[in-house]
C-alpha atoms as a PDB file:
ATOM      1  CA  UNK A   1       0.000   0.000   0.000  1.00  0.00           C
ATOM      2  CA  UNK A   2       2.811   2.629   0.965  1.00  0.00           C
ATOM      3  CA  UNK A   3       4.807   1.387  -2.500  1.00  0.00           C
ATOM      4  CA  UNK A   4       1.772   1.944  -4.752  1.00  0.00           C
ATOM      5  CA  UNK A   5       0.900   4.705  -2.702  1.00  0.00           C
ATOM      6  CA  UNK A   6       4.019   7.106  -2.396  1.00  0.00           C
ATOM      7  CA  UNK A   7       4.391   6.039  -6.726  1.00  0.00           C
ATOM      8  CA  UNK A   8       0.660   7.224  -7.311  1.00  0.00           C
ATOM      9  CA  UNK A   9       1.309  10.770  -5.153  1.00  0.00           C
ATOM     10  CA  UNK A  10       4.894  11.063  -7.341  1.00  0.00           C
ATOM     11  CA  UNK A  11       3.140  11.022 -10.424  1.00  0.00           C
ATOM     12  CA  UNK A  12       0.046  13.161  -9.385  1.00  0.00           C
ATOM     13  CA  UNK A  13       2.732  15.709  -7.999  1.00  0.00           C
ATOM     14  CA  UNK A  14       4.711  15.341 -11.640  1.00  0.00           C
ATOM     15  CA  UNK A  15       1.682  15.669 -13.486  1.00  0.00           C
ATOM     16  CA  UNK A  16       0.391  18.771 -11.604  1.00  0.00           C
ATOM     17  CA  UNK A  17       3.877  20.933 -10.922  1.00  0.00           C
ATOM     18  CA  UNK A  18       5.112  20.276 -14.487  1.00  0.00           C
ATOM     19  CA  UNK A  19       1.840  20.128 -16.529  1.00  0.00           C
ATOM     20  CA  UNK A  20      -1.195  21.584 -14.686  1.00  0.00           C
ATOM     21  CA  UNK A  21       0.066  24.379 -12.637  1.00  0.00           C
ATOM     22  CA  UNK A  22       2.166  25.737 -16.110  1.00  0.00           C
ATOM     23  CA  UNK A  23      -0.805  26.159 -17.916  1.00  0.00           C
ATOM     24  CA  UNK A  24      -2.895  27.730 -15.343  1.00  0.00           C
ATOM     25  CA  UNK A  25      -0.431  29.796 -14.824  1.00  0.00           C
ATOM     26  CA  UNK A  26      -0.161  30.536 -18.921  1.00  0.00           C
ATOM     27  CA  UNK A  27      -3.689  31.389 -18.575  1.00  0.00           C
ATOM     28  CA  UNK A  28      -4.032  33.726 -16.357  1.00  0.00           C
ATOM     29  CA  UNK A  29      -0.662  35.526 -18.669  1.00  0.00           C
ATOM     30  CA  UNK A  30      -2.755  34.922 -21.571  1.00  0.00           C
ATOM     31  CA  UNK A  31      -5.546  36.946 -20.556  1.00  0.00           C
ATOM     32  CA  UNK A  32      -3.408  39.811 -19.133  1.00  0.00           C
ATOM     33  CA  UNK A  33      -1.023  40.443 -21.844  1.00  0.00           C
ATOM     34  CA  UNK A  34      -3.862  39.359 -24.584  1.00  0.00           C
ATOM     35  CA  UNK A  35      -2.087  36.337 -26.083  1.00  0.00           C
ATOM     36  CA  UNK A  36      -2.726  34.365 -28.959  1.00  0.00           C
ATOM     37  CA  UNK A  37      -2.984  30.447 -29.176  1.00  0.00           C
ATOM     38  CA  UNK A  38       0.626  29.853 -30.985  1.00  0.00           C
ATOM     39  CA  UNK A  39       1.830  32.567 -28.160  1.00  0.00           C
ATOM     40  CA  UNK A  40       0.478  30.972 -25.297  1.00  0.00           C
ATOM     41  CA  UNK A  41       1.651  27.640 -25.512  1.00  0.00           C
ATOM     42  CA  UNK A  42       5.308  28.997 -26.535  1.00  0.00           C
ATOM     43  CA  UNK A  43       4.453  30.396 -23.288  1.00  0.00           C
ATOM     44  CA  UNK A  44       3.344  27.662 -21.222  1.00  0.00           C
ATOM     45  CA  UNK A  45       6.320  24.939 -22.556  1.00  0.00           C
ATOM     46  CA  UNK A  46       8.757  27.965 -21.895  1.00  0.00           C
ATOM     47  CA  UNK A  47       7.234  28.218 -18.397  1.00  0.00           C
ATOM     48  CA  UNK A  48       7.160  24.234 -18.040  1.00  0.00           C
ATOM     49  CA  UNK A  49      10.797  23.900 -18.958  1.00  0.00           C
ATOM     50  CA  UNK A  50      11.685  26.413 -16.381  1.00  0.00           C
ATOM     51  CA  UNK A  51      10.013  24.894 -13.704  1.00  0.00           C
ATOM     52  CA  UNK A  52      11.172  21.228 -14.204  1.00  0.00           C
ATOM     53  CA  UNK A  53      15.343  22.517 -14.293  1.00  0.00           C
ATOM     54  CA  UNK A  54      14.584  25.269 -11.461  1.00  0.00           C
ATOM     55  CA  UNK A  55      13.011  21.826  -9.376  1.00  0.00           C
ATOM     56  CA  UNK A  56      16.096  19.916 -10.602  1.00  0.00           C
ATOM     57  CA  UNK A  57      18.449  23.061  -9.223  1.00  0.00           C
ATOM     58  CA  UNK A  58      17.128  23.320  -6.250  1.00  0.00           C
ATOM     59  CA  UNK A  59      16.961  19.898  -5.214  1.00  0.00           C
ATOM     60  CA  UNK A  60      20.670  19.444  -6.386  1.00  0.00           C
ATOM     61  CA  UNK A  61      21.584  22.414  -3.461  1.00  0.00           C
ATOM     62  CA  UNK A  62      19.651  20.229  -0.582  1.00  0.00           C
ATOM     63  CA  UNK A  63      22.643  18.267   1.184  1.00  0.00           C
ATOM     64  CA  UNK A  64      20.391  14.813   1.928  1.00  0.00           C
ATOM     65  CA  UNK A  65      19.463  14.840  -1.928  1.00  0.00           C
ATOM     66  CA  UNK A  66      23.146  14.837  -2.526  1.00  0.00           C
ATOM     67  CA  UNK A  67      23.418  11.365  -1.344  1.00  0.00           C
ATOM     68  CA  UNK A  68      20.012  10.339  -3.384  1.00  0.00           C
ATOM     69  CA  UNK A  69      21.980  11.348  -6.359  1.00  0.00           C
ATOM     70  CA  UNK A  70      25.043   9.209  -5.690  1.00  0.00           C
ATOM     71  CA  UNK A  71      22.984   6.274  -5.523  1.00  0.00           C
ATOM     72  CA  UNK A  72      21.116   7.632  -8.397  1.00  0.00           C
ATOM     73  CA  UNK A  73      24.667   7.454 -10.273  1.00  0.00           C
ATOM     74  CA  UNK A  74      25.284   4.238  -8.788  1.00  0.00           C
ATOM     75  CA  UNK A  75      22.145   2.895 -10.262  1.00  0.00           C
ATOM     76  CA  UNK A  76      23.526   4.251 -13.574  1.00  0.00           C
ATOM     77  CA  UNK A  77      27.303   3.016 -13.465  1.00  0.00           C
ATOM     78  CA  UNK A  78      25.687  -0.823 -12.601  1.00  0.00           C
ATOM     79  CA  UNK A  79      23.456  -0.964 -15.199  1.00  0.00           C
ATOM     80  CA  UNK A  80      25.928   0.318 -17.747  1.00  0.00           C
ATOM     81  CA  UNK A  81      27.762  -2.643 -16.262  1.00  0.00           C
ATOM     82  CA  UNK A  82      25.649  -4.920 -16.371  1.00  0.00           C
ATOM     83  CA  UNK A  83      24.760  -3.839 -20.408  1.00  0.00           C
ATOM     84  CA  UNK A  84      28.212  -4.557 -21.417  1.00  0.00           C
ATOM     85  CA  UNK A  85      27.869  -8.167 -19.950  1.00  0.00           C
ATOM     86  CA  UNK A  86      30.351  -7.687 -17.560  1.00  0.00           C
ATOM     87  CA  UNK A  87      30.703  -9.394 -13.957  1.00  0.00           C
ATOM     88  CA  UNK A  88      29.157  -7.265 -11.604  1.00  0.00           C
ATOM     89  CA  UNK A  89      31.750  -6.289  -9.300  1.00  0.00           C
ATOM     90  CA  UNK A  90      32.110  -2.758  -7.690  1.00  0.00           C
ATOM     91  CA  UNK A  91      36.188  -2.536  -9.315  1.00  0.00           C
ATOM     92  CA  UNK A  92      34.027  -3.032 -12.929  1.00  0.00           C
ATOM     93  CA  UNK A  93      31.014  -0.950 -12.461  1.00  0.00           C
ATOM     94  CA  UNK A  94      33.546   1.983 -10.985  1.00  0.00           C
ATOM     95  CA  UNK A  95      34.706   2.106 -14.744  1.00  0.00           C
ATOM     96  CA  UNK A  96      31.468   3.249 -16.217  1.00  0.00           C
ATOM     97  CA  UNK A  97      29.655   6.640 -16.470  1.00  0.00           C
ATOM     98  CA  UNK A  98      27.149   8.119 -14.114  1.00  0.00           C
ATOM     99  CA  UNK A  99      25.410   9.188 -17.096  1.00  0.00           C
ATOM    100  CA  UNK A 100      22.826   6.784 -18.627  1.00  0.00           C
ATOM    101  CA  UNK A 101      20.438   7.765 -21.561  1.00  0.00           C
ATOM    102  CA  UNK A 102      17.073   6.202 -20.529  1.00  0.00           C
ATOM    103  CA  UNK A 103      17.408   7.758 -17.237  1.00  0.00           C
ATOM    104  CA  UNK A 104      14.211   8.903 -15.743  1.00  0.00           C
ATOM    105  CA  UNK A 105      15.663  12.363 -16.011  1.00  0.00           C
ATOM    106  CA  UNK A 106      15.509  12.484 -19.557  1.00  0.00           C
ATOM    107  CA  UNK A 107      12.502  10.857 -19.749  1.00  0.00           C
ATOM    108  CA  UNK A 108      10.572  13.435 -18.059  1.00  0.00           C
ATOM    109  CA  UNK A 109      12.556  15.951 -20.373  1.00  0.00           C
ATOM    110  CA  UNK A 110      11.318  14.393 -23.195  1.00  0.00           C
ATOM    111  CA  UNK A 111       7.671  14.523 -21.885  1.00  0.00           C
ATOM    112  CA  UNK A 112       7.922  18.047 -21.490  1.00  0.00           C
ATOM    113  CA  UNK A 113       9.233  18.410 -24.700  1.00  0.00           C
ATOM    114  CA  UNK A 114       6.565  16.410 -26.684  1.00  0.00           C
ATOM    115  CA  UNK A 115       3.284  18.252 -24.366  1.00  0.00           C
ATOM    116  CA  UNK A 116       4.733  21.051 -26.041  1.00  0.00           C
ATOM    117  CA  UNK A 117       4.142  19.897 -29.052  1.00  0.00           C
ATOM    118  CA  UNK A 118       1.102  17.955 -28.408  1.00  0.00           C
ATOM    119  CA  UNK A 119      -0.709  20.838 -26.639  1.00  0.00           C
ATOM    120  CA  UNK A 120       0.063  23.322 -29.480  1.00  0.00           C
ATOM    121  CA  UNK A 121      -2.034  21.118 -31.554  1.00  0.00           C
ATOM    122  CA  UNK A 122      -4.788  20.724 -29.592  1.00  0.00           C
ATOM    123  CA  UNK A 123      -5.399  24.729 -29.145  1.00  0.00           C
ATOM    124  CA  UNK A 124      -6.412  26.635 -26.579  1.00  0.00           C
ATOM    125  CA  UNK A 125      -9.755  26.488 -24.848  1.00  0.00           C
ATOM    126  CA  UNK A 126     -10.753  28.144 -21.167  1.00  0.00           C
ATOM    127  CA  UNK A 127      -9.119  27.820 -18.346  1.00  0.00           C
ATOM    128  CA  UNK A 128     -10.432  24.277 -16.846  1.00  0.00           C
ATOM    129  CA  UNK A 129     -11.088  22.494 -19.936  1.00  0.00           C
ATOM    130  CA  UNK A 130      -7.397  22.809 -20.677  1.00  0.00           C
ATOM    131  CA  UNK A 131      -6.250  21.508 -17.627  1.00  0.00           C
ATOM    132  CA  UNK A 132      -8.545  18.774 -18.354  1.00  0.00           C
ATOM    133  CA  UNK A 133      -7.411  18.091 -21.538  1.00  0.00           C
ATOM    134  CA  UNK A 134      -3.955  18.052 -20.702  1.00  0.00           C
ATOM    135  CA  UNK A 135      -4.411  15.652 -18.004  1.00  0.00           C
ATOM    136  CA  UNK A 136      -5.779  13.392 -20.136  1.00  0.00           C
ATOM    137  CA  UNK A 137      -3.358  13.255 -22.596  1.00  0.00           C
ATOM    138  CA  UNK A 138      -0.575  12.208 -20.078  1.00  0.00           C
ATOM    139  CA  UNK A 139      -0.333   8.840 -20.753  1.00  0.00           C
ATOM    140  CA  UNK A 140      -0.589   9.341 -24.709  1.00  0.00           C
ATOM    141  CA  UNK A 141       2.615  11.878 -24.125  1.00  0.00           C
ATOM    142  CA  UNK A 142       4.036   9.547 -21.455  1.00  0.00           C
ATOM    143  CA  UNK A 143       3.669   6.556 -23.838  1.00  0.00           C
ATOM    144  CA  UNK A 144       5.000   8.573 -26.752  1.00  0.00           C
ATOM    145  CA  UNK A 145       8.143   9.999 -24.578  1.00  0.00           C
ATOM    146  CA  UNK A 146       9.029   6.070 -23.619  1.00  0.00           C
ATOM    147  CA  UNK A 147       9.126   4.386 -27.158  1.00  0.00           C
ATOM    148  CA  UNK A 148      11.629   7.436 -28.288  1.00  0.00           C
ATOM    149  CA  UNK A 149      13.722   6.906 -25.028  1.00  0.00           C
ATOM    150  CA  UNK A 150      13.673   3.209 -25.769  1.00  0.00           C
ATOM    151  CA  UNK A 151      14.689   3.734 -29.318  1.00  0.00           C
ATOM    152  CA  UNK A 152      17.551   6.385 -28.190  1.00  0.00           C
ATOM    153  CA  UNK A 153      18.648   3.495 -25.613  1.00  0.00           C
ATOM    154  CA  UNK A 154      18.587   1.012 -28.555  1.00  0.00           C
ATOM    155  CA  UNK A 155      20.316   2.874 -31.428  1.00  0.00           C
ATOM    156  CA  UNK A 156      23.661   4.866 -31.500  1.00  0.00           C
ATOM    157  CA  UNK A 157      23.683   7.387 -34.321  1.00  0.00           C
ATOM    158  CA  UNK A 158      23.303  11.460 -34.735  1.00  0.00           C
ATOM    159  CA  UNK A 159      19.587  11.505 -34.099  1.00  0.00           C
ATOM    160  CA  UNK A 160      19.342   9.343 -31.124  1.00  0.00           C
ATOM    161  CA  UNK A 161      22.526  11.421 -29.624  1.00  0.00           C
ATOM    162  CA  UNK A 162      20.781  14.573 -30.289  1.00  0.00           C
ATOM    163  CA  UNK A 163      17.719  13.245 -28.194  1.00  0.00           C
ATOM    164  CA  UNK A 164      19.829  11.741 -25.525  1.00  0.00           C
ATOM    165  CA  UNK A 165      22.080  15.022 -25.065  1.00  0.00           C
ATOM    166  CA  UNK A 166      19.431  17.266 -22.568  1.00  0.00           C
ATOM    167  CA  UNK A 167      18.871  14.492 -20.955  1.00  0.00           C
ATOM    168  CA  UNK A 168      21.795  13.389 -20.469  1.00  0.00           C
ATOM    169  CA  UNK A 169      23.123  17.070 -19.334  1.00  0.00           C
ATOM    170  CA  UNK A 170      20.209  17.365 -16.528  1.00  0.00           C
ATOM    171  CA  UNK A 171      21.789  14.228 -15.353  1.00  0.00           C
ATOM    172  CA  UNK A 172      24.455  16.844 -13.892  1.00  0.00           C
ATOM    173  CA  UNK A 173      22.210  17.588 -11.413  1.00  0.00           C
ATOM    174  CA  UNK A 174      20.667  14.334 -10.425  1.00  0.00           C
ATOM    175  CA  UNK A 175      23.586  12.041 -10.768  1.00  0.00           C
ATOM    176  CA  UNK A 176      27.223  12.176  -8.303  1.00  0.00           C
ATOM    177  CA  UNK A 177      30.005   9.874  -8.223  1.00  0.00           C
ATOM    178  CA  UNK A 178      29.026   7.050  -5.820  1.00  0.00           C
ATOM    179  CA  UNK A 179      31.130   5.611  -3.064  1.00  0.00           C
ATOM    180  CA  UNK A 180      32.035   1.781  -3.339  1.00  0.00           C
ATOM    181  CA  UNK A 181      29.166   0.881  -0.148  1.00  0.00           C
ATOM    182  CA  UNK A 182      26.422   2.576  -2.737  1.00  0.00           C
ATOM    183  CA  UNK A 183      27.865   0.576  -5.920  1.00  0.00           C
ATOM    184  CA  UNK A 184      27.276  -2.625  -3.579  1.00  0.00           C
ATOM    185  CA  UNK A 185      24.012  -1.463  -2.722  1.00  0.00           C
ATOM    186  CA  UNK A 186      23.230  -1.039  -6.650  1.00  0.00           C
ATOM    187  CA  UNK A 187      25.163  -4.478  -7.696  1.00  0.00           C
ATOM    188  CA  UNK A 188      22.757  -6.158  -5.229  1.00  0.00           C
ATOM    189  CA  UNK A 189      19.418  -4.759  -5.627  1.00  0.00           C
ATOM    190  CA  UNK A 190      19.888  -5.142  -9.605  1.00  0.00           C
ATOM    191  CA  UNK A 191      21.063  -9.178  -8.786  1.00  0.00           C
ATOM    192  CA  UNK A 192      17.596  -9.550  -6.915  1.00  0.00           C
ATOM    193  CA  UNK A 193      15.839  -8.032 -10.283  1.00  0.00           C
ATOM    194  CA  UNK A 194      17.280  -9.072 -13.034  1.00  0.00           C
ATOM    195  CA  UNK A 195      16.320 -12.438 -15.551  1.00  0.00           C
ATOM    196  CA  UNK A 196      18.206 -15.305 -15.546  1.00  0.00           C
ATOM    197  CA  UNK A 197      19.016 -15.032 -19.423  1.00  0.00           C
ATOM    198  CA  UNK A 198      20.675 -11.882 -20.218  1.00  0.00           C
ATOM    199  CA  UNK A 199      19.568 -12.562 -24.316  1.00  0.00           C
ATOM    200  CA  UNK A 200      16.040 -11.975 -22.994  1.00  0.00           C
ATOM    201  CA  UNK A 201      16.487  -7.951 -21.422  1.00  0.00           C
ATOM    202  CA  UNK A 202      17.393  -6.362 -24.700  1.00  0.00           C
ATOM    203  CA  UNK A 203      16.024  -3.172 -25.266  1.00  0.00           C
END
């Protein structure tokens, strides 16, 4: 109950800091400074970009996040490990990068990226039926933003670079260099998860 509980109130908190609360506060610009539709959501993903790297910013200056982040990087360096089929020891995930492109980081960039996108198609209606609206399309965006990370995680080339890169810079501010305790802790919580064939977790 506290698992599925604590995920749901994440997500509702996501959904409503970096997607509600932008546009309402869009609106309330739009009808001030007399906006149009094209204006207004240049506006609101502006606003919504702002928001998300300002959380990110000041999150990264609170000293007990600071240790969420090195086992954040941890996570990172042992799955990079673990991808390149190596034995998961702390002396061989050490060697890897902090940085990982289908980090959740970049997968909430890419959501705000694509309701930018998505929402300047849909138009601009009054104040509540947009927020409706746009909370209803989060799991189309969502579902869109995951197939692109996957594809970026799959593929090595200009394109998927060029999607990976924002992400993979905002990772400066959710990832640190672990200590060898926190690469344990990673080596063993991704032992108790992953499949016994490695052929069959392929992105």
């Amino acid at each position: 109950l506290l698992l599925y509980g604590s995920a749901t109130l994440g997500i509702l908190f996501s959904v409503v800091l970096f997607i509600l609360l932008p546009n309402l506060l869009t609106s309330f610009v739009r009808q001030w400074a007399g906006l149009g539709n094209v204006a207004a959501n240049i506006v609101e993903g502006l606003m919504r970009i702002a928001l998300f790297v300002g959380y990110l910013a000041l999150t990264n200056r609170l000293r007990e996040m600071r240790r969420v982040w090195m086992y954040h990087g941890a996570e990172h360096k042992t799955i990079a490990c673990y991808e390149a089929q190596q034995p998961m020891t702390v002396e061989n995930a050490r060697r890897y990068s902090r940085f990982h492109p289908r980090c959740g980081t970049a997968f909430l960039f890419l959501v705000i990226l694509i309701s930018i996108i998505v929402f300047s198609l849909i138009g601009w209606w009054n104040r509540w039926i947009n927020l409706l609206i746009r909370f209803a399309l989060v799991p189309l965006i969502g579902g869109i933003a995951y197939e692109i990370i996957r594809l970026a995680g799959r593929y090595d080339n200009w394109l998927t670079r060029a999607i990976s890169k924002p992400g993979l810079w905002l990772q400066r501010l959710t990832t640190a260099e672990p200590d060898d305790a926190m690469l344990e802790v990673a080596i063993a919580a991704l032992e108790a998860v992953r499949p016994m064939r490695v052929d069959s977790d392929r992105w």
